[in-house]
PDB file of N, CA and C in Angstrom:
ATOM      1  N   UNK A   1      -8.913  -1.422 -20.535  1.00  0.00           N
ATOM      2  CA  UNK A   1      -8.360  -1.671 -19.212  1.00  0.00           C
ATOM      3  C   UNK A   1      -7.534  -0.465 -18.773  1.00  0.00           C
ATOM      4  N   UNK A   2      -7.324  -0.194 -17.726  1.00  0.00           N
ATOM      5  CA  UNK A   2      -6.604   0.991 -17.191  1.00  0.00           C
ATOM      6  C   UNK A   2      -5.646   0.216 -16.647  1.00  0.00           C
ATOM      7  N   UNK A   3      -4.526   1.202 -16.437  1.00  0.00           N
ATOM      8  CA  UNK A   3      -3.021   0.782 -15.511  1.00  0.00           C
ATOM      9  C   UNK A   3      -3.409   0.586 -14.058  1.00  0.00           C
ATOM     10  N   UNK A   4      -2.116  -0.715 -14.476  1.00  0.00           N
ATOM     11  CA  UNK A   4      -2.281  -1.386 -12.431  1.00  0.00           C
ATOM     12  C   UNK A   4      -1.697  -0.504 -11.959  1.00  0.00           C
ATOM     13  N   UNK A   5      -2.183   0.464 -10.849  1.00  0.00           N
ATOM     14  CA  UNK A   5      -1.457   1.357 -10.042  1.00  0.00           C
ATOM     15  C   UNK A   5      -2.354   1.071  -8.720  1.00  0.00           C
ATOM     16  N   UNK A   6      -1.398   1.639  -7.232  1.00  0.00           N
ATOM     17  CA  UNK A   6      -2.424   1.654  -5.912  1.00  0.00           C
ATOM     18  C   UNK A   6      -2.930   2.722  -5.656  1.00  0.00           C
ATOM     19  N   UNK A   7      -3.782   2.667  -6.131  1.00  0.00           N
ATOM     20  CA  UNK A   7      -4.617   3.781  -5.403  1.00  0.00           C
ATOM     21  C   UNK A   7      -4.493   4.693  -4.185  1.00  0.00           C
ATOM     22  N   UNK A   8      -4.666   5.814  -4.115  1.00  0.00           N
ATOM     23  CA  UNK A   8      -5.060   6.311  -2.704  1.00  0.00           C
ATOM     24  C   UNK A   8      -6.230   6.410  -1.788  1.00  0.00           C
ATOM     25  N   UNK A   9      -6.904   6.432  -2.438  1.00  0.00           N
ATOM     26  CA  UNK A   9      -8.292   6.266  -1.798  1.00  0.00           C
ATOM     27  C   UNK A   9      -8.935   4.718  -2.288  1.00  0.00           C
ATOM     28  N   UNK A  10      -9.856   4.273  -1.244  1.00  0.00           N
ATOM     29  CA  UNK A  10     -10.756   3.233  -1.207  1.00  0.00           C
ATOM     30  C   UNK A  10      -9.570   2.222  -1.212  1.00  0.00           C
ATOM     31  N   UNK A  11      -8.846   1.967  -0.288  1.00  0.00           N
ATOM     32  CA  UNK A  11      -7.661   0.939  -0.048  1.00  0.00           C
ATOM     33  C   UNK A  11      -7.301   0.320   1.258  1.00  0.00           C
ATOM     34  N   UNK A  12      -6.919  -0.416   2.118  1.00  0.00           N
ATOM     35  CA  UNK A  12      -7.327  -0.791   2.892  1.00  0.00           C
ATOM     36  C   UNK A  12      -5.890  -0.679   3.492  1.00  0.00           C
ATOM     37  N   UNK A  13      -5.143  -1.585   2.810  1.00  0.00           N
ATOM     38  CA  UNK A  13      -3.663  -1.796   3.961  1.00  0.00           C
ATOM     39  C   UNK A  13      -2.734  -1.315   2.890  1.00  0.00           C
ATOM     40  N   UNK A  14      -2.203  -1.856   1.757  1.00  0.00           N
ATOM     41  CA  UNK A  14      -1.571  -1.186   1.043  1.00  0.00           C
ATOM     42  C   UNK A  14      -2.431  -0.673  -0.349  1.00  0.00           C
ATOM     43  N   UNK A  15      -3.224  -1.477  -0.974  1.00  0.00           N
ATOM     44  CA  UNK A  15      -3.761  -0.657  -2.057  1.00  0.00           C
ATOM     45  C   UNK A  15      -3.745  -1.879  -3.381  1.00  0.00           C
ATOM     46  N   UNK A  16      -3.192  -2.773  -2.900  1.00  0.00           N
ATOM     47  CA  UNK A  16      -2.853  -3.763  -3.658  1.00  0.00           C
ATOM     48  C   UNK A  16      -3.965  -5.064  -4.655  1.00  0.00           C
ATOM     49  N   UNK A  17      -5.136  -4.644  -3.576  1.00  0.00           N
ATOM     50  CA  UNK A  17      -6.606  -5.372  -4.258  1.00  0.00           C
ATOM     51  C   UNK A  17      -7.261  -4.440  -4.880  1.00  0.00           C
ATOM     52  N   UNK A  18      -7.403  -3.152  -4.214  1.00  0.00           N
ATOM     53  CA  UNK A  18      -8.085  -1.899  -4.979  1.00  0.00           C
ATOM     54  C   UNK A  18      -7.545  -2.007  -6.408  1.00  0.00           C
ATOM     55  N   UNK A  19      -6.168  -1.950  -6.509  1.00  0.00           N
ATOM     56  CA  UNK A  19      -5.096  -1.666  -7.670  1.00  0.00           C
ATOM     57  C   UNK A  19      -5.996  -2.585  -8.529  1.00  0.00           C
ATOM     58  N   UNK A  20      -5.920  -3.541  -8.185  1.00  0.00           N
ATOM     59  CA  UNK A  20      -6.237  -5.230  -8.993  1.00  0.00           C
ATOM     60  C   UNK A  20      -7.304  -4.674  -9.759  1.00  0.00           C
ATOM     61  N   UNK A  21      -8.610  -4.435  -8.601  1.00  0.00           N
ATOM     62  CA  UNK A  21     -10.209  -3.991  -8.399  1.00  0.00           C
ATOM     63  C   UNK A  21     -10.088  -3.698  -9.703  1.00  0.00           C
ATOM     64  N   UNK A  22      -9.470  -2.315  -9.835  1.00  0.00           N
ATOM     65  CA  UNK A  22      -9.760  -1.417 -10.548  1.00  0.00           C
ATOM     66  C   UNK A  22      -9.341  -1.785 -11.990  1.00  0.00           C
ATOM     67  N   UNK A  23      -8.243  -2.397 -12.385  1.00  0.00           N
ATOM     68  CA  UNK A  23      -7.469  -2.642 -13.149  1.00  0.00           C
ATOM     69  C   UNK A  23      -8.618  -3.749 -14.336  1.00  0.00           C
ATOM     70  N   UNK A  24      -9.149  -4.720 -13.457  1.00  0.00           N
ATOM     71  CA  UNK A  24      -9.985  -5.412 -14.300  1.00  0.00           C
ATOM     72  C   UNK A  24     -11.519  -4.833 -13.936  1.00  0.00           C
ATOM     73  N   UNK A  25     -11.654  -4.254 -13.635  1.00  0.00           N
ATOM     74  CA  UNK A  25     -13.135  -3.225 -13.290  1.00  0.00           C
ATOM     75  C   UNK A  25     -14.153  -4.308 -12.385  1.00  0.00           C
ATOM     76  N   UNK A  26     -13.431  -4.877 -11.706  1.00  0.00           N
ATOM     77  CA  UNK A  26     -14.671  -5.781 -10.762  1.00  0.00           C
ATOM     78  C   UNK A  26     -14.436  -4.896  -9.094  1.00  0.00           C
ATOM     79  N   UNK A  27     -15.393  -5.708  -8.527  1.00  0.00           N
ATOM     80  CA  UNK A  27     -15.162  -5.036  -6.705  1.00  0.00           C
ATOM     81  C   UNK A  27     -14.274  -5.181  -6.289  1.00  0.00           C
ATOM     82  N   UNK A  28     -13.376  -4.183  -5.458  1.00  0.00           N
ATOM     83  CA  UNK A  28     -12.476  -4.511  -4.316  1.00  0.00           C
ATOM     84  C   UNK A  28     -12.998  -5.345  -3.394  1.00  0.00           C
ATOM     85  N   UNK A  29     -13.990  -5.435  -2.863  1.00  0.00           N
ATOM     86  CA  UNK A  29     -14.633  -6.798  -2.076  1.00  0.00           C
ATOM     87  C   UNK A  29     -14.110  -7.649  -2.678  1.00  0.00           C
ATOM     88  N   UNK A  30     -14.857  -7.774  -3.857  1.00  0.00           N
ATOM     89  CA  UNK A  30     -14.240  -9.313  -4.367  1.00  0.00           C
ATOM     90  C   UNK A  30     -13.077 -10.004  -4.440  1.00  0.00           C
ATOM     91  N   UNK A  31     -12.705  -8.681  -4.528  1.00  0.00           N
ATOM     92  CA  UNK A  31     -11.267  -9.314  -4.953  1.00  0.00           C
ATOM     93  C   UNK A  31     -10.173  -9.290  -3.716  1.00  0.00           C
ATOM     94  N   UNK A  32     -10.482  -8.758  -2.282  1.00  0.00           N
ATOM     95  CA  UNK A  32     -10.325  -8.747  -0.845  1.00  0.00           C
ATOM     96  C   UNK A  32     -10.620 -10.075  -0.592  1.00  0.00           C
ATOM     97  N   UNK A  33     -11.985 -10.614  -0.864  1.00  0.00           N
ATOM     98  CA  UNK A  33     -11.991 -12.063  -0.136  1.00  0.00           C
ATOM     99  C   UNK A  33     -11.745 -13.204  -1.141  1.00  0.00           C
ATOM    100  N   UNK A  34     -11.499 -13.152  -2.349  1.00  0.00           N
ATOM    101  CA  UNK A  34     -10.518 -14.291  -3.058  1.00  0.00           C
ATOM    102  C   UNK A  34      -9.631 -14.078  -2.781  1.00  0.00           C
ATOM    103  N   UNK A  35      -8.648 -12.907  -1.954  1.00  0.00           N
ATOM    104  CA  UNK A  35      -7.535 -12.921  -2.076  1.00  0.00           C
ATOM    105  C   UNK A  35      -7.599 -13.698  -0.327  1.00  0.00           C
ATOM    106  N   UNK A  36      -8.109 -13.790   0.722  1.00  0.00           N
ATOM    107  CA  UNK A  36      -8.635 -14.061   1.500  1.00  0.00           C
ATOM    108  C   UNK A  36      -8.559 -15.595   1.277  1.00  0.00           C
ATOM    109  N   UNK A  37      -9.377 -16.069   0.587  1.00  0.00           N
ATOM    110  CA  UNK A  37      -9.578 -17.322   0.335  1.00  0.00           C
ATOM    111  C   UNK A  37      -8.851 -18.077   0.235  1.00  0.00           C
ATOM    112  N   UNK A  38      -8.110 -17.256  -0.837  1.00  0.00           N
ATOM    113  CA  UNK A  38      -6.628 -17.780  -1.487  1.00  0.00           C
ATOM    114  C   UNK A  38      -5.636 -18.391  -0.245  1.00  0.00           C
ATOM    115  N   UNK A  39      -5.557 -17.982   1.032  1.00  0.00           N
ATOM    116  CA  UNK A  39      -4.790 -18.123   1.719  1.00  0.00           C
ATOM    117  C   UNK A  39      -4.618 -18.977   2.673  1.00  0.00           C
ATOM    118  N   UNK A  40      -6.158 -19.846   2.712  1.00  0.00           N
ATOM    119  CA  UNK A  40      -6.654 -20.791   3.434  1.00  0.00           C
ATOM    120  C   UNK A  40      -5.540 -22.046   2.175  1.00  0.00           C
ATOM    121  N   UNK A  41      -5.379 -21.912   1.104  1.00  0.00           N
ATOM    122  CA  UNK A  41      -4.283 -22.907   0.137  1.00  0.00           C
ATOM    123  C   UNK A  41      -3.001 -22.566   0.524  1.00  0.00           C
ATOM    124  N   UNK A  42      -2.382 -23.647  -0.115  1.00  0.00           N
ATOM    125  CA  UNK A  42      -0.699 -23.493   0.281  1.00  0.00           C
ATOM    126  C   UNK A  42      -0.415 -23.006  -0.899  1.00  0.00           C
ATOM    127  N   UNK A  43       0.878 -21.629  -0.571  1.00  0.00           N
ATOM    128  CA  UNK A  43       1.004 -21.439  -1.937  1.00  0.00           C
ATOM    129  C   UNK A  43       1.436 -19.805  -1.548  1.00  0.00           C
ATOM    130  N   UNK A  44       2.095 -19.174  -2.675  1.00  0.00           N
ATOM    131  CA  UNK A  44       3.446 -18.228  -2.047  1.00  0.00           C
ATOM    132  C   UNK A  44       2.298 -16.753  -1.721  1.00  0.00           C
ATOM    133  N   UNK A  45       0.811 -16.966  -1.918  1.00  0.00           N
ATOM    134  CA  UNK A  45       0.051 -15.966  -1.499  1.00  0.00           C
ATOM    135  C   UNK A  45       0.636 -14.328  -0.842  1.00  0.00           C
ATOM    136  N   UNK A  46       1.006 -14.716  -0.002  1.00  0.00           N
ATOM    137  CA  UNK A  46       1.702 -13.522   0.603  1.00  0.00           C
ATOM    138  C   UNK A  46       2.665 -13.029  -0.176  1.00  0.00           C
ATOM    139  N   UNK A  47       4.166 -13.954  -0.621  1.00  0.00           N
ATOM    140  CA  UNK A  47       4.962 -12.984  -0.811  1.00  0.00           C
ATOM    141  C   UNK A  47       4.479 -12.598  -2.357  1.00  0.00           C
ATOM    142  N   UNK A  48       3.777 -12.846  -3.433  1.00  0.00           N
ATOM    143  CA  UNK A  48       2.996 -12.456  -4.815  1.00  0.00           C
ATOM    144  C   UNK A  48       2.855 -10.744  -4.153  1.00  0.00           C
ATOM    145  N   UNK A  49       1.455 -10.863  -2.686  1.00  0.00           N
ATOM    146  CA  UNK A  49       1.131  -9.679  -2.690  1.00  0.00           C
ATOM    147  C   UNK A  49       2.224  -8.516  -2.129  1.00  0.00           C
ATOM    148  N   UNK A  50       3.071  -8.698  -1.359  1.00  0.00           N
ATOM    149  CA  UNK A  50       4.250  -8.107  -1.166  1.00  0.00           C
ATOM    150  C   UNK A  50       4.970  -7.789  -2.429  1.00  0.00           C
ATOM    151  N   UNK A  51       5.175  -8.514  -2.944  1.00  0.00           N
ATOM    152  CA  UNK A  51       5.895  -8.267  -4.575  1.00  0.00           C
ATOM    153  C   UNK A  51       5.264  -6.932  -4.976  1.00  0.00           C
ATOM    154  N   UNK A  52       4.210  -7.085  -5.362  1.00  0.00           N
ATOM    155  CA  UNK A  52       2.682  -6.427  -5.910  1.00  0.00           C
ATOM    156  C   UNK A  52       2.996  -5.014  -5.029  1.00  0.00           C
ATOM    157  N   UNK A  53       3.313  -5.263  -3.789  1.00  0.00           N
ATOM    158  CA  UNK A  53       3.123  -3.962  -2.975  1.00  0.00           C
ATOM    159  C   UNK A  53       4.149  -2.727  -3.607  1.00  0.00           C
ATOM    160  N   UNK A  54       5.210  -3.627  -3.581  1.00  0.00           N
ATOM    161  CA  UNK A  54       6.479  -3.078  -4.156  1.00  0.00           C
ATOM    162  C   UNK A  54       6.911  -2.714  -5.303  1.00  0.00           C
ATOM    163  N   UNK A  55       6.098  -3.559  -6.450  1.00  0.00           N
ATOM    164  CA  UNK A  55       6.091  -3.109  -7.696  1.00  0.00           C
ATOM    165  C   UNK A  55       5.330  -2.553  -7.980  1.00  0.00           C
ATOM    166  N   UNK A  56       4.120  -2.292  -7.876  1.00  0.00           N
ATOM    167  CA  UNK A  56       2.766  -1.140  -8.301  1.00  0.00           C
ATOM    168  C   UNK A  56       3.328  -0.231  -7.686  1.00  0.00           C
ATOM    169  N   UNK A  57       2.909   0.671  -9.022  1.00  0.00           N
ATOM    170  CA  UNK A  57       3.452   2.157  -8.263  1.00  0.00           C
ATOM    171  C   UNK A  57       1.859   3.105  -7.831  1.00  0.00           C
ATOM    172  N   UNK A  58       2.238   3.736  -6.967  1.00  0.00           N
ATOM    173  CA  UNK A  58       1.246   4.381  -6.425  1.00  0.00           C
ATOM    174  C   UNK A  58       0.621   5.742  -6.755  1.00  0.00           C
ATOM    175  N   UNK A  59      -0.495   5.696  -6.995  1.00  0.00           N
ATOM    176  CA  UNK A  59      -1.323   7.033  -8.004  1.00  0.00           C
ATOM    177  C   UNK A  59      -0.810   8.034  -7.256  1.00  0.00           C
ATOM    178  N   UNK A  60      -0.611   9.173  -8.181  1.00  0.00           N
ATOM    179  CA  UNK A  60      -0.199  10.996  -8.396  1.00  0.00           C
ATOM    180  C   UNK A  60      -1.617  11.224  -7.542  1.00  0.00           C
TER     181      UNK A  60
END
């Protein structure tokens, strides 16, 4: 596995699904519209990825 970091390239708003993407080696798609999905449920969705925004640090 490689380190959760955000990416600079191939990222959309902050870098935060790419990060994910990459981290467990599946698609940023995929993991864009479960995170998507996710949000149609109740449940702290947003502030997780805000957290995430703030704690991943962002690639050199």
């Amino acid at each position: 596995m490689t380190d959760l970091i955000r990416p600079t390239r191939g990222r959309l708003i902050a870098g935060v699904c790419a990060g994910l993407a990459n981290r467990f080696h599946t698609s940023p798609t995929l993991v864009r519209i479960v995170f998507l999905l996710s949000m149609l449920l109740p449940g702290p969705q947003i502030l997780i990825y805000l957290a995430l925004w703030v704690i991943m640090p962002k690639q050199r």
